[in-house]
Protein backbone atom coordinates (compact mmCIF):
# COMPACT_ATOMS: atom_id res chain seq x y z
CA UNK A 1 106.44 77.95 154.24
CA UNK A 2 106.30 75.66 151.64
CA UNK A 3 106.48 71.32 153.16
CA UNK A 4 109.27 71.01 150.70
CA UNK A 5 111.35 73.52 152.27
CA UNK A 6 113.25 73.68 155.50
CA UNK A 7 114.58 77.00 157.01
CA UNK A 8 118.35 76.85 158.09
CA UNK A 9 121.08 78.31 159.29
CA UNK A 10 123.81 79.19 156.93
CA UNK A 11 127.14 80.58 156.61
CA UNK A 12 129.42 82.26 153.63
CA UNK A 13 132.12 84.47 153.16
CA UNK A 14 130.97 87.67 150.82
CA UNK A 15 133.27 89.66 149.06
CA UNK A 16 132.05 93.26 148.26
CA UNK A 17 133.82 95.20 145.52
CA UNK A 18 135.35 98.73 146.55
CA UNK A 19 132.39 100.48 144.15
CA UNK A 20 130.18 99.24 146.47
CA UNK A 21 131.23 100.11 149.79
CA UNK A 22 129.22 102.60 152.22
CA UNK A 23 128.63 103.74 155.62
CA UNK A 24 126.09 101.05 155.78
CA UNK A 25 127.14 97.70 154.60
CA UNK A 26 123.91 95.50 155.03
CA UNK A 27 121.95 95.96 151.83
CA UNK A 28 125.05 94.91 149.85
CA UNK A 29 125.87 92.10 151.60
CA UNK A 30 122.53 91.14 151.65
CA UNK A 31 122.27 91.97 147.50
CA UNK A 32 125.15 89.85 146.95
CA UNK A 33 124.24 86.97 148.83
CA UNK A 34 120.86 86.68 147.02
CA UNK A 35 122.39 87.08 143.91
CA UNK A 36 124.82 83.82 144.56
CA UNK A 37 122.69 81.98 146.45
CA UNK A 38 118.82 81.96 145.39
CA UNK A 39 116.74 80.24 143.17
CA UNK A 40 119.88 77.61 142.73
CA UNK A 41 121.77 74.92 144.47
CA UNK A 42 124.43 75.37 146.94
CA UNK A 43 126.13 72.11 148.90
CA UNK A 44 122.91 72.19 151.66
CA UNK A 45 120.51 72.07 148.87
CA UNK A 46 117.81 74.38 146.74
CA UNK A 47 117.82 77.74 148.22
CA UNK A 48 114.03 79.52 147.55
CA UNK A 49 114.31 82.86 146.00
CA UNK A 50 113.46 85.93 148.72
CA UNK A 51 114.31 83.83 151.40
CA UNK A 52 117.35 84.95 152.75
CA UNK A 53 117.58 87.02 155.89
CA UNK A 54 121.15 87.98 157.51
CA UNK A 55 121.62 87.28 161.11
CA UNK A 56 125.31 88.83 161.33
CA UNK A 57 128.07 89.88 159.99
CA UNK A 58 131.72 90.34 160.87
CA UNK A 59 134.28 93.28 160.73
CA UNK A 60 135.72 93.43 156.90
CA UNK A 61 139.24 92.51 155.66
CA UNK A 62 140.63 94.20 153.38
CA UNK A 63 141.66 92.00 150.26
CA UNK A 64 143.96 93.38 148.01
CA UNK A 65 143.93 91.01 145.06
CA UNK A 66 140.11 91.65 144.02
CA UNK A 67 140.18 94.72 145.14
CA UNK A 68 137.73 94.90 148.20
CA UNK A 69 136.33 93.79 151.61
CA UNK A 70 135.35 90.38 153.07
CA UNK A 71 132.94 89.49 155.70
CA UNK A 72 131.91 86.92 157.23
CA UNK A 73 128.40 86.29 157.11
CA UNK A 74 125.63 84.27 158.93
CA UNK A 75 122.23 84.01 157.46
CA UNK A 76 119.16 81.97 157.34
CA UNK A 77 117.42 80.29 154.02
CA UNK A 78 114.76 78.19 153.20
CA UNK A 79 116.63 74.63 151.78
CA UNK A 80 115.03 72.06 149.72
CA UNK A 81 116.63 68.37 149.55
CA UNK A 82 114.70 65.93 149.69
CA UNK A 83 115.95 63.27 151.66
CA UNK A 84 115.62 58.91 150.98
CA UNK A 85 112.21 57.81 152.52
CA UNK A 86 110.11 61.15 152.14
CA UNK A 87 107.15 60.46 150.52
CA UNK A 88 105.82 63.66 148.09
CA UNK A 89 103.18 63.59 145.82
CA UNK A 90 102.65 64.86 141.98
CA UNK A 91 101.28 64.71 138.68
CA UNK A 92 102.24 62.91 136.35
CA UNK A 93 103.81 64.76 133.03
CA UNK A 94 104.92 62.23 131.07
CA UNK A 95 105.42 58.03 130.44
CA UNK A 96 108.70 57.12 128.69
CA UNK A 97 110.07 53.71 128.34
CA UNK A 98 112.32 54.52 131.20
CA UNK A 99 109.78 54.77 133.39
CA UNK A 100 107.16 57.94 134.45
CA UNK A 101 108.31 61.63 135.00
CA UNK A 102 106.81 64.31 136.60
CA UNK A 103 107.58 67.59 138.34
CA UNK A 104 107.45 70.05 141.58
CA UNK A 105 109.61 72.81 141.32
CA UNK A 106 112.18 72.67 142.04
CA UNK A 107 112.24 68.92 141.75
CA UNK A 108 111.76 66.89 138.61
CA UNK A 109 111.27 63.51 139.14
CA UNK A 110 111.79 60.16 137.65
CA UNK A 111 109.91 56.74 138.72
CA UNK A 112 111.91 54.48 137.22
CA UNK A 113 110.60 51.22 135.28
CA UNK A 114 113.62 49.29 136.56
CA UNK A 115 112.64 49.08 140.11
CA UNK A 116 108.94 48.18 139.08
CA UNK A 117 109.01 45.07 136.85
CA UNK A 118 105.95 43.16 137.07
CA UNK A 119 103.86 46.09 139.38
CA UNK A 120 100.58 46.43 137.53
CA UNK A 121 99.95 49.40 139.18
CA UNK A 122 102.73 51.18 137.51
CA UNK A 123 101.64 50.13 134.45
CA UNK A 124 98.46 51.52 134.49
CA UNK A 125 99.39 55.01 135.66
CA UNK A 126 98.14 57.43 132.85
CA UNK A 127 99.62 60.72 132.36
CA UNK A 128 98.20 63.77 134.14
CA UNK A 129 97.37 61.11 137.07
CA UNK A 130 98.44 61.67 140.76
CA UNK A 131 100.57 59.66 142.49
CA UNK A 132 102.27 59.20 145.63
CA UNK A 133 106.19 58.39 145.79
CA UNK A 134 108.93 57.86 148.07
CA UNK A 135 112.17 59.27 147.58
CA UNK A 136 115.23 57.13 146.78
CA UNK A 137 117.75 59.84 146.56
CA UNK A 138 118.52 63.04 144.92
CA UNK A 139 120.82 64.19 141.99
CA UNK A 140 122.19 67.85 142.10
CA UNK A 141 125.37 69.84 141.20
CA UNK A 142 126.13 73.21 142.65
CA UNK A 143 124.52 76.09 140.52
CA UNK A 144 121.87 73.64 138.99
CA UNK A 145 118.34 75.24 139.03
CA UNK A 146 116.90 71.99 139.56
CA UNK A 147 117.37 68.42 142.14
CA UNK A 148 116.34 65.64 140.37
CA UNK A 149 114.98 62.83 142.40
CA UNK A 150 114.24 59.03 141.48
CA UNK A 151 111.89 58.16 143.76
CA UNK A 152 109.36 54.26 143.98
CA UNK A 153 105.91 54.60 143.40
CA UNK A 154 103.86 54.00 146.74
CA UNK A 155 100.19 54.24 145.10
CA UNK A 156 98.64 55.71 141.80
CA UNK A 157 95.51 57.85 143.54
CA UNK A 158 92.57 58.28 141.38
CA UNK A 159 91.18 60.90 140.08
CA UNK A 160 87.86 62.66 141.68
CA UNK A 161 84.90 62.64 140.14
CA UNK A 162 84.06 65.48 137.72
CA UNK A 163 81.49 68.10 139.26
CA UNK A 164 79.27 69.94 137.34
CA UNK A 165 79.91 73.08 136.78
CA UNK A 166 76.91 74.79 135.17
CA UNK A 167 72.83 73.75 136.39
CA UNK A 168 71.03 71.87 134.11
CA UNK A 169 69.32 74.01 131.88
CA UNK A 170 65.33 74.03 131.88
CA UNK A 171 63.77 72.91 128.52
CA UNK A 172 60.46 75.10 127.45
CA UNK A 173 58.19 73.30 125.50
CA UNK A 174 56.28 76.22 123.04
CA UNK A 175 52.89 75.38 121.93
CA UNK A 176 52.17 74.27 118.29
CA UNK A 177 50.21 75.81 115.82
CA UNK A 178 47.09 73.53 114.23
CA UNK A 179 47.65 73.19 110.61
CA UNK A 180 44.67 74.60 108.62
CA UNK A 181 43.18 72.57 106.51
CA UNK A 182 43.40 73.66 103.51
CA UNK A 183 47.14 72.15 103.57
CA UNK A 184 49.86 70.16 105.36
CA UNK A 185 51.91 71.57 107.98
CA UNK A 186 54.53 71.17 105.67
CA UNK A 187 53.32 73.35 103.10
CA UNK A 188 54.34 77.04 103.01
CA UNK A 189 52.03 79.37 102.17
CA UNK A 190 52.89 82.56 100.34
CA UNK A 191 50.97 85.69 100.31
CA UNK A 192 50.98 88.70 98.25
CA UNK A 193 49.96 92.01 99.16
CA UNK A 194 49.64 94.86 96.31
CA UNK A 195 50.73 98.50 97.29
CA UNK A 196 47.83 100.87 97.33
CA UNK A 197 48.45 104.26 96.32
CA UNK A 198 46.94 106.47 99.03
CA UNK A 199 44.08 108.63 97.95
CA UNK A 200 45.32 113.04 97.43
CA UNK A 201 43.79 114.95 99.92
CA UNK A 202 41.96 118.09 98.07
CA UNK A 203 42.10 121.55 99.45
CA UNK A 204 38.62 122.69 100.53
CA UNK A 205 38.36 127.20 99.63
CA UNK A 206 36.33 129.12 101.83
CA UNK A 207 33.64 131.61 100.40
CA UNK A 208 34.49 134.78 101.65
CA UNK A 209 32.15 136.02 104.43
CA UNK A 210 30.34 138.93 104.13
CA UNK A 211 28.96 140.94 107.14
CA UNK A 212 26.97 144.24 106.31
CA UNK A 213 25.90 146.23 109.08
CA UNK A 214 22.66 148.36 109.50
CA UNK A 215 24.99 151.04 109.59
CA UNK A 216 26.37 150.58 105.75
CA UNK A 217 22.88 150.27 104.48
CA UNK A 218 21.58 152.97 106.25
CA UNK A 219 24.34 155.09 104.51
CA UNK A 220 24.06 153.92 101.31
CA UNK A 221 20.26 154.85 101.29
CA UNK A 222 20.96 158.58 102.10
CA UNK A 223 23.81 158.54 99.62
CA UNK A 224 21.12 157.32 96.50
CA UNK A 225 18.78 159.63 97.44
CA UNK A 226 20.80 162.61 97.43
């Protein structure tokens, strides 16, 4: 649970509208106390949202004029109010010439310049700083979403050091080319290359190959001298 918050017990009368009535009457007591109590400020202070748990209930009476039941309910919540000599600590949001603000929900907070004439060390406070502050006493109305607290300024902490968050990065020296010297290293040189057309490949013909046999010539003897 949060340091700011206290858990206590509570009690309230709840009123549940005929519409909503059923066999079992928990989850709309408990739905209607949520919706008028959290994440806003009652007479015992801030209550947190999703903090309320019912202990017990009594019987229902009937009540005719809104046209439902009432019970009696006890509950527990997690309260915030800050109370005069707790010391809390928080950034700093903003420096006006009434003196510095800052803010932790549900609290918003004013240091006033009033109760720190002549304190260098309020004067030096920069915004976005952290400091450490006692309470002096809070200002709330019922239904307010927000206590505002004026609280003294115990100490102004400083800030830690900044931590690296990458590794250095390695430099790699490359190697130089030696200038020729026919020229500086500043001078460019250009070169042109002409396109060659590639030489046409020719298309070699093969003589046909003739193959006599012993046999042909044999036949065309006997054929002349006939």
């Amino acid at each position: 649970m949060d340091p700011m918050f206290e858990r206590r017990e509570l009690t309230r009368k709840v009123h549940i509208h005929s519409k909503f009535l059923q066999k079992n009457m928990l989850p709309s007591i408990l739905a209607q106390l949520r919706m008028n109590m959290e994440g806003r400020c009652s007479s015992e202070g801030y209550v947190q949202p999703d903090s309320v748990t019912i202990l017990k209930y009594s019987l229902g009476r009937t009540n005719f004029t809104k046209g439902g039941i009432d019970y009696d309910v006890d509950f527990q919540a997690d309260v915030c109010l800050p109370h005069p000599g707790q010391i809390f600590r928080a950034t700093v949001d903003l420096r006006t010439k009434i003196g510095i603000h800052a803010e932790i929900s549900p609290l918003k907070i004013l240091i006033p310049r009033d109760l720190h004439i002549g304190n260098q060390e309020f004067d030096s406070v920069e915004v976005g700083q952290e400091i450490e502050f006692e309470v002096v006493g809070p200002q709330f109305k019922q239904q307010d979403k927000v206590i505002i607290v004026v609280g003294r300024l115990r100490t102004a902490l400083k800030p830690a050091p900044l931590q690296p968050l990458l590794h250095a990065v390695s430099t790699v020296e490359m190697p130089t080319m030696a200038s020729s010297s026919m020229g500086t290293s500043s001078e460019e040189k250009v070169v042109t290359i002409n396109a060659v057309e590639a030489p046409k490949k020719t298309r070699k013909l093969k003589k046909p190959s003739v193959v006599e046999s012993n046999e042909s010539l044999k036949i065309g003897m006997d054929e002349g001298e006939a």
